[in-house]
PDB file of N, CA and C in Angstrom:
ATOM      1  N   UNK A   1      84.567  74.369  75.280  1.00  0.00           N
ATOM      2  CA  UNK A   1      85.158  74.654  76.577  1.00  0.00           C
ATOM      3  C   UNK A   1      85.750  76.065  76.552  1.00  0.00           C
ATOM      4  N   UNK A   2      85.542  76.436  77.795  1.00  0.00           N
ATOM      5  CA  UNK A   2      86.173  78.018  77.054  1.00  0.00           C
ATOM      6  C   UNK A   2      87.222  78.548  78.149  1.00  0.00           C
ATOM      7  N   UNK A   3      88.124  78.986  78.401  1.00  0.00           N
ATOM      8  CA  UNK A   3      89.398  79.250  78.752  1.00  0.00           C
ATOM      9  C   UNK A   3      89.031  79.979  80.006  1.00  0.00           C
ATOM     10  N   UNK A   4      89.898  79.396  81.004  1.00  0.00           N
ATOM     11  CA  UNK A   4      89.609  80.389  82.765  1.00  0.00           C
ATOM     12  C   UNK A   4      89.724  81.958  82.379  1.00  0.00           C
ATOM     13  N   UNK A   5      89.149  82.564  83.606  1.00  0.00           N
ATOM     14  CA  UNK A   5      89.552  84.148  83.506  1.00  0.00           C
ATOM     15  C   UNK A   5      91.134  84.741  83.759  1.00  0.00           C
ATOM     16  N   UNK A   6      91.416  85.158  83.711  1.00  0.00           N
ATOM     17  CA  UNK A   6      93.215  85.787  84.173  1.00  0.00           C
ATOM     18  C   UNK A   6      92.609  86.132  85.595  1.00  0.00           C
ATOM     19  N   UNK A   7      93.335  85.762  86.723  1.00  0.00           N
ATOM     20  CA  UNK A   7      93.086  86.004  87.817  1.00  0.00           C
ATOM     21  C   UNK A   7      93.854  86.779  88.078  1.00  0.00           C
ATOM     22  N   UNK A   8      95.141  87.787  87.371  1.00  0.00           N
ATOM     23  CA  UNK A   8      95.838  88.575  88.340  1.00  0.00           C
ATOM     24  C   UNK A   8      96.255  89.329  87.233  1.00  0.00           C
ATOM     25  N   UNK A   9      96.220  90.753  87.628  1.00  0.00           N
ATOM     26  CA  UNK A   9      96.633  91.876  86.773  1.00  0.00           C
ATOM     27  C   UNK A   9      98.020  92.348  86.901  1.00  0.00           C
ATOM     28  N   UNK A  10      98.839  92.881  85.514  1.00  0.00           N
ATOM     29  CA  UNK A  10      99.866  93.042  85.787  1.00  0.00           C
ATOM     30  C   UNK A  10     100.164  94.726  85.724  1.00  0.00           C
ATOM     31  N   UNK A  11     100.179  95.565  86.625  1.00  0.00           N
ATOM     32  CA  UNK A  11     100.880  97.341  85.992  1.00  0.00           C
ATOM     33  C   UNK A  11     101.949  97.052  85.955  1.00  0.00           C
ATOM     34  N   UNK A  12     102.768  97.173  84.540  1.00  0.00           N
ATOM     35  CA  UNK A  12     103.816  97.805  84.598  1.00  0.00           C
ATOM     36  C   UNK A  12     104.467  98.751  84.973  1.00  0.00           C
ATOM     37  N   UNK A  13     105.327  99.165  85.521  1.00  0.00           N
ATOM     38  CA  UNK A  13     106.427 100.696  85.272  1.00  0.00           C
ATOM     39  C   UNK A  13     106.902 100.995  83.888  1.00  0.00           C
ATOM     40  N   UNK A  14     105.749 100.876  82.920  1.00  0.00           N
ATOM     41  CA  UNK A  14     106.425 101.385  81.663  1.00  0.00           C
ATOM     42  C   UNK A  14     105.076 102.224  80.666  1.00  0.00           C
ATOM     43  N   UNK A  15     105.282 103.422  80.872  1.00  0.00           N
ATOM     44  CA  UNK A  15     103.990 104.087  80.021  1.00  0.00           C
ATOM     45  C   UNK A  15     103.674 103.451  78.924  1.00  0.00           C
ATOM     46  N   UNK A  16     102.670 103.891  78.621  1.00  0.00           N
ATOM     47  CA  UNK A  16     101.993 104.065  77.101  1.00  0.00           C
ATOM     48  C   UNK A  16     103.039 104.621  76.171  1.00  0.00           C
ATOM     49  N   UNK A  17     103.685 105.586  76.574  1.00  0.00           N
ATOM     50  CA  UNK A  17     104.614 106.435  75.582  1.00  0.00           C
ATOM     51  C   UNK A  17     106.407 105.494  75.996  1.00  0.00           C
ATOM     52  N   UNK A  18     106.122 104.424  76.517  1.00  0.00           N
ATOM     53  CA  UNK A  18     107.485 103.682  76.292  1.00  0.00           C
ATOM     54  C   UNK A  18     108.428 103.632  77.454  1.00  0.00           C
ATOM     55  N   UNK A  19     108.070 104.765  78.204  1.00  0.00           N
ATOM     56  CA  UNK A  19     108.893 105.561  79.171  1.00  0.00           C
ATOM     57  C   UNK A  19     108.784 105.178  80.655  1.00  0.00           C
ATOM     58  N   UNK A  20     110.157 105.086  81.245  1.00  0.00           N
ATOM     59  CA  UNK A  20     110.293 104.108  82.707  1.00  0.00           C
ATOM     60  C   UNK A  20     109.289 105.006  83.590  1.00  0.00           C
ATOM     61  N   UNK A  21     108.504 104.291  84.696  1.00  0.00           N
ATOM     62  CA  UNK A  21     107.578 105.502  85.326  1.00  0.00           C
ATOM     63  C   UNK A  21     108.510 105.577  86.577  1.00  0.00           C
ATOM     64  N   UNK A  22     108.123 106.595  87.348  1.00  0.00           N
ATOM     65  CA  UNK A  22     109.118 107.108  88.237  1.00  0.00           C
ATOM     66  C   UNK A  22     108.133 107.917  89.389  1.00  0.00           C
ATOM     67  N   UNK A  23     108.416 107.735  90.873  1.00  0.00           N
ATOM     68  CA  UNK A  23     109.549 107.375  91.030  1.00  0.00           C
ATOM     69  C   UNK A  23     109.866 106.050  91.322  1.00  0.00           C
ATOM     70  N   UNK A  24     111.341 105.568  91.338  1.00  0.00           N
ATOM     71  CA  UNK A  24     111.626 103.911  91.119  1.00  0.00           C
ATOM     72  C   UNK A  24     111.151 103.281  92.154  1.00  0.00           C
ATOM     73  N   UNK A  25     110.388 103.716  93.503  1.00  0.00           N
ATOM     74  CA  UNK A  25     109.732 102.779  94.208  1.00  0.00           C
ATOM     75  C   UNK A  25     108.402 103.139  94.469  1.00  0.00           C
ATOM     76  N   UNK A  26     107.926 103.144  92.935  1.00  0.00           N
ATOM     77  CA  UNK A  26     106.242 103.037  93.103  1.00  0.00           C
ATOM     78  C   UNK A  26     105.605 102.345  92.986  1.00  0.00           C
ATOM     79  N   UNK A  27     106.365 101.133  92.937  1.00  0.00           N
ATOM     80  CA  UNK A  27     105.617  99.763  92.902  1.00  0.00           C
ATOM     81  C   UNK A  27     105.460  99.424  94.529  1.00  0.00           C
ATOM     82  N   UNK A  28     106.491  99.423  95.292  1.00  0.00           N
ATOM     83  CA  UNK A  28     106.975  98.983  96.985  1.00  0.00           C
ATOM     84  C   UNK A  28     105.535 100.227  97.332  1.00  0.00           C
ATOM     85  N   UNK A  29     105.453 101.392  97.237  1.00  0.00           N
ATOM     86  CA  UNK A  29     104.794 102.400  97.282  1.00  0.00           C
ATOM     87  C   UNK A  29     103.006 102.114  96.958  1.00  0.00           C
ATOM     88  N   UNK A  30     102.854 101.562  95.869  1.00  0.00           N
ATOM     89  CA  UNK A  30     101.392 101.192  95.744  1.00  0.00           C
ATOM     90  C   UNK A  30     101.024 100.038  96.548  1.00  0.00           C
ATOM     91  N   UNK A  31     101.741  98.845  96.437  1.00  0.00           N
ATOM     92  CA  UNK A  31     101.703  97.584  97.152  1.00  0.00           C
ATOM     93  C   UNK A  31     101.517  98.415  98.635  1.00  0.00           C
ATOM     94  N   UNK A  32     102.120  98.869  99.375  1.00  0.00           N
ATOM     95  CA  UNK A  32     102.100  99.115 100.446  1.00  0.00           C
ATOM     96  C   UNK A  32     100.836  99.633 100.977  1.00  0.00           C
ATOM     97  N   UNK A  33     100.533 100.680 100.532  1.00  0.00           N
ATOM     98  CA  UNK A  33      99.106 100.993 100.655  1.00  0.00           C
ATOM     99  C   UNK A  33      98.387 100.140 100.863  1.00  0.00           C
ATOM    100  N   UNK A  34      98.383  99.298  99.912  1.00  0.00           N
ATOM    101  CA  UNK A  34      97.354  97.999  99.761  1.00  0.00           C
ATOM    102  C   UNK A  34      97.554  96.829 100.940  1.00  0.00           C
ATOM    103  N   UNK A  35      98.804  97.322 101.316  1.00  0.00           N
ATOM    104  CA  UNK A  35      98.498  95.993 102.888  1.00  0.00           C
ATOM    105  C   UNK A  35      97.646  96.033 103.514  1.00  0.00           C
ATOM    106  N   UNK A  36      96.997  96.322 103.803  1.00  0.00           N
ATOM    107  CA  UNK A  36      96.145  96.294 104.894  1.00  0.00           C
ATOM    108  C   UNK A  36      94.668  95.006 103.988  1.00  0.00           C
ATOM    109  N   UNK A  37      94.621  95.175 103.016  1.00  0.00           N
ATOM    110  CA  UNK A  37      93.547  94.138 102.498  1.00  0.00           C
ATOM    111  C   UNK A  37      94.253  92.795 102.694  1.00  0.00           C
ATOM    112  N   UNK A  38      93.583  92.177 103.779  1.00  0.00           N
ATOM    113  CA  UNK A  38      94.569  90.422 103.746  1.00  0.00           C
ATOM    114  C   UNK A  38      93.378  89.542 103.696  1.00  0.00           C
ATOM    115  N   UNK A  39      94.004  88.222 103.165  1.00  0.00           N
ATOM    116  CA  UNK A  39      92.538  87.556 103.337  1.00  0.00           C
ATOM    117  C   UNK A  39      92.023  87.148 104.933  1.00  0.00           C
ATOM    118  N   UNK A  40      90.507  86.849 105.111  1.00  0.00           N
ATOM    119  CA  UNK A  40      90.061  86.491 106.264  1.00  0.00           C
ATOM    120  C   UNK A  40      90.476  85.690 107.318  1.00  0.00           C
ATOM    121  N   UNK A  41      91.058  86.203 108.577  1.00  0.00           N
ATOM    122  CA  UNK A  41      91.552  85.815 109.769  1.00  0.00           C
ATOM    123  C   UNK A  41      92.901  86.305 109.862  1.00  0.00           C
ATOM    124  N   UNK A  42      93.422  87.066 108.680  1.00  0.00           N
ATOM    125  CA  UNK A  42      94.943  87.539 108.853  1.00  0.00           C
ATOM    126  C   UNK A  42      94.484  89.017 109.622  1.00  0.00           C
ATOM    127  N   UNK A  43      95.015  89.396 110.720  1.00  0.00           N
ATOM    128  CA  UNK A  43      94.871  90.437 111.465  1.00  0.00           C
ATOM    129  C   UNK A  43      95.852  91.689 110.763  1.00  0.00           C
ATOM    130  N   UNK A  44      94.987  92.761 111.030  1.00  0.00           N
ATOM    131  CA  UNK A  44      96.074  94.167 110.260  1.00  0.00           C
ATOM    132  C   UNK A  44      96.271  95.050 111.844  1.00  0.00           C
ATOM    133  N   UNK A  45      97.019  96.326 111.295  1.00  0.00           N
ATOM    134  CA  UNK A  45      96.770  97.218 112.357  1.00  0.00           C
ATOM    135  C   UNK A  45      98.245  96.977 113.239  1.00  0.00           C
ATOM    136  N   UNK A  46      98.659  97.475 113.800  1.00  0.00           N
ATOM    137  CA  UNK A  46      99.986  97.839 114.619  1.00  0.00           C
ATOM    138  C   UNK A  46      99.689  96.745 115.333  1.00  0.00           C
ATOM    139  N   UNK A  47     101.244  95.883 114.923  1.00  0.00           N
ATOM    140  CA  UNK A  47     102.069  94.495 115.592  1.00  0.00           C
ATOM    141  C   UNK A  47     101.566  93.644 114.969  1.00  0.00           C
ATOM    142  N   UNK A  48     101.340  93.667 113.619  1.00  0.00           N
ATOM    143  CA  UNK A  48     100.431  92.524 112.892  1.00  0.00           C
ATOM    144  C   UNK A  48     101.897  92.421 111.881  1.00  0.00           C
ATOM    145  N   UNK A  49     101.872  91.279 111.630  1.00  0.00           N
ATOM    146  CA  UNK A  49     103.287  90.940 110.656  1.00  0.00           C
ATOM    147  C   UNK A  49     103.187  92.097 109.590  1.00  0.00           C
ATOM    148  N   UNK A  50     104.402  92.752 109.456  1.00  0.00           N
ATOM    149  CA  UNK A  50     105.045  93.748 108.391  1.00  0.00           C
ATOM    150  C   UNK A  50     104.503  92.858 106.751  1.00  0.00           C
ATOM    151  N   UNK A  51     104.118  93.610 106.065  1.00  0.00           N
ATOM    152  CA  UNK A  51     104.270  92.932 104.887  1.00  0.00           C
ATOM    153  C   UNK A  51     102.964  93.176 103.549  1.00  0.00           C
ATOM    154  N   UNK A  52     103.366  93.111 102.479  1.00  0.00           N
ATOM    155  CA  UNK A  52     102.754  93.539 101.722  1.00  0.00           C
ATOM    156  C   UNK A  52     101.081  92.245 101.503  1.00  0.00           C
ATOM    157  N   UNK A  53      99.924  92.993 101.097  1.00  0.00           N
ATOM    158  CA  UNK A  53      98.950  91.936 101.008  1.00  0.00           C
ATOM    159  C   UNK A  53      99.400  91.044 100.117  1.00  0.00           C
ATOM    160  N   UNK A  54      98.785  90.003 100.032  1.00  0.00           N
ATOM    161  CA  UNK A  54      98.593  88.684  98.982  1.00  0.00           C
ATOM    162  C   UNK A  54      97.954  89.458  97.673  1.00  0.00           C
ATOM    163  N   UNK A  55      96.874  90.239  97.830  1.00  0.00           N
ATOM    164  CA  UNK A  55      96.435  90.949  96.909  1.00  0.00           C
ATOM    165  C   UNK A  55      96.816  91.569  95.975  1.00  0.00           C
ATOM    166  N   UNK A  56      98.165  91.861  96.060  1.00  0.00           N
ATOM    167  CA  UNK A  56      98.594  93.561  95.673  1.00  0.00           C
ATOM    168  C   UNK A  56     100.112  93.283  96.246  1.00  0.00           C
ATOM    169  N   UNK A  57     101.381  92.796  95.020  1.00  0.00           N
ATOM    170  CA  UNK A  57     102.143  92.785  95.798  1.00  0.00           C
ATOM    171  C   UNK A  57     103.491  93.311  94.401  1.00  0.00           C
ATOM    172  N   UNK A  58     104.304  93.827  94.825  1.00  0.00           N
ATOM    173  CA  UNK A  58     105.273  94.201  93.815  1.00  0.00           C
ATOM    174  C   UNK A  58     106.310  93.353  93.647  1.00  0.00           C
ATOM    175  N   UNK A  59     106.635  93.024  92.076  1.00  0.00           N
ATOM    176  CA  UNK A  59     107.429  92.603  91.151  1.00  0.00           C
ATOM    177  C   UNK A  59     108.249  93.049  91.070  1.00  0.00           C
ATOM    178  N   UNK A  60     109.322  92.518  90.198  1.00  0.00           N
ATOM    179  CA  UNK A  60     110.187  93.175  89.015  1.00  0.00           C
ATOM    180  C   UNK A  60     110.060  91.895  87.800  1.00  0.00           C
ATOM    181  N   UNK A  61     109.547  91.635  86.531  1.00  0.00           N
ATOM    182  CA  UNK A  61     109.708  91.185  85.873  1.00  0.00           C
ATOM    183  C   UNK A  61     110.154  91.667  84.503  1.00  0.00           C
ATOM    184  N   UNK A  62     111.147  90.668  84.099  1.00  0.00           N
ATOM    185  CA  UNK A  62     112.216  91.176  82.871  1.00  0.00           C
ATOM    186  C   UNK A  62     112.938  92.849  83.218  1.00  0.00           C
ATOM    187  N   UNK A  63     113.020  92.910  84.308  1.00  0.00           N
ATOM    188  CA  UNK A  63     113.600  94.301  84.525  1.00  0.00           C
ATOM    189  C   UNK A  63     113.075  95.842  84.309  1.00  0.00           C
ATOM    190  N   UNK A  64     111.825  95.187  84.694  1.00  0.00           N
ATOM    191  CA  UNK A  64     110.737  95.996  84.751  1.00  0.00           C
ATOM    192  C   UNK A  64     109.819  95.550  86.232  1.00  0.00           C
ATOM    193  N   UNK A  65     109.705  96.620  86.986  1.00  0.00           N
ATOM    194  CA  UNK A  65     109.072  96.967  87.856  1.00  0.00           C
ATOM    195  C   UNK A  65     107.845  97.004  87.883  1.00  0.00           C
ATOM    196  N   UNK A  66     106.598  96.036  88.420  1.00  0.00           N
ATOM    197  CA  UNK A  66     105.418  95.802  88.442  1.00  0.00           C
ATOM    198  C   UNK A  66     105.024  95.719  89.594  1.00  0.00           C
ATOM    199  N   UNK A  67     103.219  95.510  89.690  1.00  0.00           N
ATOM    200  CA  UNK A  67     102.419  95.540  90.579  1.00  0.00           C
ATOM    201  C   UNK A  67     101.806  94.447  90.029  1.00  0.00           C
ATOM    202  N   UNK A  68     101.594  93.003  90.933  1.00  0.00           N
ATOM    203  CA  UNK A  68     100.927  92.200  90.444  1.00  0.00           C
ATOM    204  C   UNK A  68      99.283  92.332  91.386  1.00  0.00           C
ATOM    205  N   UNK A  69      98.009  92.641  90.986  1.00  0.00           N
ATOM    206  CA  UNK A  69      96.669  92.779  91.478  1.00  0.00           C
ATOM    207  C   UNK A  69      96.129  91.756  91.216  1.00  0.00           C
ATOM    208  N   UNK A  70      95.748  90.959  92.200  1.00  0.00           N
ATOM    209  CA  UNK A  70      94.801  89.842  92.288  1.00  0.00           C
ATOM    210  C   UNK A  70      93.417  90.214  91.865  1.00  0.00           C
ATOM    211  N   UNK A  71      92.425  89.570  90.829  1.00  0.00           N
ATOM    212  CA  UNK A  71      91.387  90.091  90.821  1.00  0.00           C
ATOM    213  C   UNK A  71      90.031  89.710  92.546  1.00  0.00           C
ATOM    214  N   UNK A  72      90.821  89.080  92.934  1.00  0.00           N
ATOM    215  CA  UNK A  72      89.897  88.847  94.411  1.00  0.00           C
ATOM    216  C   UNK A  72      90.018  90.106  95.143  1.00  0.00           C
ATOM    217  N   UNK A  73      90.852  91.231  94.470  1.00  0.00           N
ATOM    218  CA  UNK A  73      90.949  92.085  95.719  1.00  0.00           C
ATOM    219  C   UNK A  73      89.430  92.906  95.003  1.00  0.00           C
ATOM    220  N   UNK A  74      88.990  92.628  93.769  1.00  0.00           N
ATOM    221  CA  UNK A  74      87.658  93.500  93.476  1.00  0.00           C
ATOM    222  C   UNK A  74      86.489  93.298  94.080  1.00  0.00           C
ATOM    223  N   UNK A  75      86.612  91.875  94.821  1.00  0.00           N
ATOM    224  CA  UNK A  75      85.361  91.203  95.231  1.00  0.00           C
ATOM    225  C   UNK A  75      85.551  91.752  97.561  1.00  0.00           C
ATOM    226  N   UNK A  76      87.285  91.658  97.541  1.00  0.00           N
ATOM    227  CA  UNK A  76      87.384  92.013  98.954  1.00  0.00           C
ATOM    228  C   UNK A  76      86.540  93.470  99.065  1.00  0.00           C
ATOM    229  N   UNK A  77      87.510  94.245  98.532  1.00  0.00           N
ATOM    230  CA  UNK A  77      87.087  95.627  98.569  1.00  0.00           C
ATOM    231  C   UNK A  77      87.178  96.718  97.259  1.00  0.00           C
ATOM    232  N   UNK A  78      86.062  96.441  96.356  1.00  0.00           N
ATOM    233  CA  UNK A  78      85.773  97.132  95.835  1.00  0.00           C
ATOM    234  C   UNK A  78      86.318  98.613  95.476  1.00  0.00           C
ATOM    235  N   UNK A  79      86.158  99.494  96.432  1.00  0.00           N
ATOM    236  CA  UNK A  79      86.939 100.517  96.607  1.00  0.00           C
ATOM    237  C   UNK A  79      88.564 100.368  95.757  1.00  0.00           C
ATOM    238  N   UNK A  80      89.165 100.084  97.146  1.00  0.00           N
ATOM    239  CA  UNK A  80      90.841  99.717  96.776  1.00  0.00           C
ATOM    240  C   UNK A  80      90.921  99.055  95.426  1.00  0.00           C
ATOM    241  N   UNK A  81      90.114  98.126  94.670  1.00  0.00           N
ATOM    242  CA  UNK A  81      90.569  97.582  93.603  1.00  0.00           C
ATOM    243  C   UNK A  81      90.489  98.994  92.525  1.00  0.00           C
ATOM    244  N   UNK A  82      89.594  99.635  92.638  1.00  0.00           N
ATOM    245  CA  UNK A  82      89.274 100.891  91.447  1.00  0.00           C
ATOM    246  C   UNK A  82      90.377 101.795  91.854  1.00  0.00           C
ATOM    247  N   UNK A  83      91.095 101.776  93.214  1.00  0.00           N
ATOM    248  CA  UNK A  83      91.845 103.183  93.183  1.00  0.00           C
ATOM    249  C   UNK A  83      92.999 102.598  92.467  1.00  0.00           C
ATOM    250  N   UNK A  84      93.820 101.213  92.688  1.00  0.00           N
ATOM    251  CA  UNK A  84      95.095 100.431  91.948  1.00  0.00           C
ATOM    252  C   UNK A  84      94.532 100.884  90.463  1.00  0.00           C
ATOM    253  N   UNK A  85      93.424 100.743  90.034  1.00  0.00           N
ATOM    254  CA  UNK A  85      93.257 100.558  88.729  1.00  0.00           C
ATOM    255  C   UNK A  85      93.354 101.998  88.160  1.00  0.00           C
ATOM    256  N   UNK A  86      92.481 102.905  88.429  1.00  0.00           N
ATOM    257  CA  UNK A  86      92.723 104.112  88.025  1.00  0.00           C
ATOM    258  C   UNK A  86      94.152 104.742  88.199  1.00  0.00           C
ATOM    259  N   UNK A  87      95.080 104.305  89.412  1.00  0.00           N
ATOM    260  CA  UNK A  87      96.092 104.534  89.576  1.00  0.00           C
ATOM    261  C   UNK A  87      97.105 104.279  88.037  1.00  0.00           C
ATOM    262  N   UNK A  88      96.882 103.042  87.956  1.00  0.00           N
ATOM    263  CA  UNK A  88      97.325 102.768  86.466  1.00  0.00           C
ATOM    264  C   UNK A  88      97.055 103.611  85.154  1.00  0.00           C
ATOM    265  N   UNK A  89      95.738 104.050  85.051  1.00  0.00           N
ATOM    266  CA  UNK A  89      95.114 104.670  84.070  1.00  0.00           C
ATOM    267  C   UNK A  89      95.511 106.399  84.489  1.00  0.00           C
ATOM    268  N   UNK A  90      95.959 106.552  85.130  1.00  0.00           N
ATOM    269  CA  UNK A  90      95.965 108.054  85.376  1.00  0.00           C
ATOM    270  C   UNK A  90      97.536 108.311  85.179  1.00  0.00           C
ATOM    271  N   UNK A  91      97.973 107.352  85.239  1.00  0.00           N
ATOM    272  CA  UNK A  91      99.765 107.232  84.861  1.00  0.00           C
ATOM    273  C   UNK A  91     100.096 106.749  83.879  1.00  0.00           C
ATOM    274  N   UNK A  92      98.958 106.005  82.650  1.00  0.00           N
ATOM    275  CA  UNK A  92      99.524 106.100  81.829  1.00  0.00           C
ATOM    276  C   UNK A  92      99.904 104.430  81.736  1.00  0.00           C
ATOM    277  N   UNK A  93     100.060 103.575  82.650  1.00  0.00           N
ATOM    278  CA  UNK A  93     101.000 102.792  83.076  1.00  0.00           C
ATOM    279  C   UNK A  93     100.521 101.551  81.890  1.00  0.00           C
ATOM    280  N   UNK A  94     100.786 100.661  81.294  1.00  0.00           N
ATOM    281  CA  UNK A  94     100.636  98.946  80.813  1.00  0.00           C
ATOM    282  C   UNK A  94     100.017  98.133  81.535  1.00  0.00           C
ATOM    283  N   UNK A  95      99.547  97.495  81.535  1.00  0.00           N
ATOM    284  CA  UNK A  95      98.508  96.467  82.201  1.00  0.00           C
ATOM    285  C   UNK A  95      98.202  95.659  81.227  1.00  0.00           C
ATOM    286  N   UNK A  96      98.477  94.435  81.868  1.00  0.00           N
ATOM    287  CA  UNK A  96      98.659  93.060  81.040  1.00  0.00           C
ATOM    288  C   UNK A  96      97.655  91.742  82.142  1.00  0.00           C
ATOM    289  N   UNK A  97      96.686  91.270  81.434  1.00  0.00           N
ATOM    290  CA  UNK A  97      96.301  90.241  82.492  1.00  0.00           C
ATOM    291  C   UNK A  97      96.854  89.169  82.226  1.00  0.00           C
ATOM    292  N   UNK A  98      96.618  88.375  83.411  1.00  0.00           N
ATOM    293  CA  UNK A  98      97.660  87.096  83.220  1.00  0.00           C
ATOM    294  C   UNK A  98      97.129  86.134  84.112  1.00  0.00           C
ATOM    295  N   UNK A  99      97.594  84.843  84.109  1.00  0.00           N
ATOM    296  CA  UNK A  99      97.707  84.216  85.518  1.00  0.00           C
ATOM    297  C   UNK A  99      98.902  83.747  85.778  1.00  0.00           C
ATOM    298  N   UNK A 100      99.337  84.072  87.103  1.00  0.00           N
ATOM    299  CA  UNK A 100     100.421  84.249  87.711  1.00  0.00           C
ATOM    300  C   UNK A 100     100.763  82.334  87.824  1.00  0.00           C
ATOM    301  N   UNK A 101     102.165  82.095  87.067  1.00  0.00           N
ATOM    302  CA  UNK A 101     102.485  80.525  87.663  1.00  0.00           C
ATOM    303  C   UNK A 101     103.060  80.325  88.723  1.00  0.00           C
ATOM    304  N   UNK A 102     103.036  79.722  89.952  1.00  0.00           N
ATOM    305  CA  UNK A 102     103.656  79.513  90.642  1.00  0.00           C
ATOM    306  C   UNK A 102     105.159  79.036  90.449  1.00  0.00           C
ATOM    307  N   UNK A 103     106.152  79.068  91.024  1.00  0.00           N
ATOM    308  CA  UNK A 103     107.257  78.540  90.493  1.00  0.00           C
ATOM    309  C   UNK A 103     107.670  77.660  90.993  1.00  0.00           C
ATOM    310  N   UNK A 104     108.142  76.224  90.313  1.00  0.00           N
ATOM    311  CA  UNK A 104     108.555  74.944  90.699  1.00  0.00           C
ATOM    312  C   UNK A 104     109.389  74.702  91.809  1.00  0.00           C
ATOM    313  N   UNK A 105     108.917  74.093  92.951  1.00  0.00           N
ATOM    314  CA  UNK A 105     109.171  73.811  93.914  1.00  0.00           C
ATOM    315  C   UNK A 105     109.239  74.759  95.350  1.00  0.00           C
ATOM    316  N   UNK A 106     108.723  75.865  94.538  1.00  0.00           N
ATOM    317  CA  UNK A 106     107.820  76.784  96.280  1.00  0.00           C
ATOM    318  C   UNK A 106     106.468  75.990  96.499  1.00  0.00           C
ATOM    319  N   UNK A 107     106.629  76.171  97.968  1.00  0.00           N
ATOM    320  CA  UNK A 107     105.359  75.511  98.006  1.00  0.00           C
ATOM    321  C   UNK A 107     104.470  76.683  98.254  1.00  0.00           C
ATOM    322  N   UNK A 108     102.835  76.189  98.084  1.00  0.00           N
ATOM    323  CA  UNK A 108     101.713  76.971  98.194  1.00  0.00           C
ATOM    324  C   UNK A 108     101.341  77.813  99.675  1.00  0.00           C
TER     325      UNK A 108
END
């Protein structure tokens, strides 16, 4: 039997070289960009609910500032998934895959 894929990527705010990345809202900052990818029938575009995609949405875990990337956003749009990613790679940034647990007693 062999083990699911990690469905969701993690960038850290913490280089390769150890160091906090900056500036401190470039997580709110990347996520944002990325609103506009929602899944099918969620409407975008001016007067459409404020808010970051499902895709692409910012963290803070252990006191560290992240970007959690759904890998469905590679299959939505192609594009946008390579620019988050290179975004990471061009900064240097940590990236950890994972799958994200839901937490006990939010519902779905």
């Amino acid at each position: 039997m062999t083990s699911p894929k990690p469905r969701q990527y993690f960038i850290q705010g913490i280089t390769f070289e150890g160091k906090t990345f900056r500036p401190s809202d470039w997580a709110e900052r990347l996520a944002g960009a990325m609103s506009c990818f929602r899944p099918d029938g969620v409407q975008g575009g001016i007067g459409a609910f404020i808010g970051y995609s499902p895709y692409c949405v910012p963290r803070v875990i252990n006191d560290v500032k992240c970007v959690i990337v759904d890998e469905a956003l590679k299959d939505i749009e192609p594009m946008a998934w390579d620019f988050v990613m290179q975004f990471a790679r061009d900064n240097r940034l940590q990236l950890a895959e994972a799958c994200l647990i839901p937490e006990l007693g939010k519902s779905q």
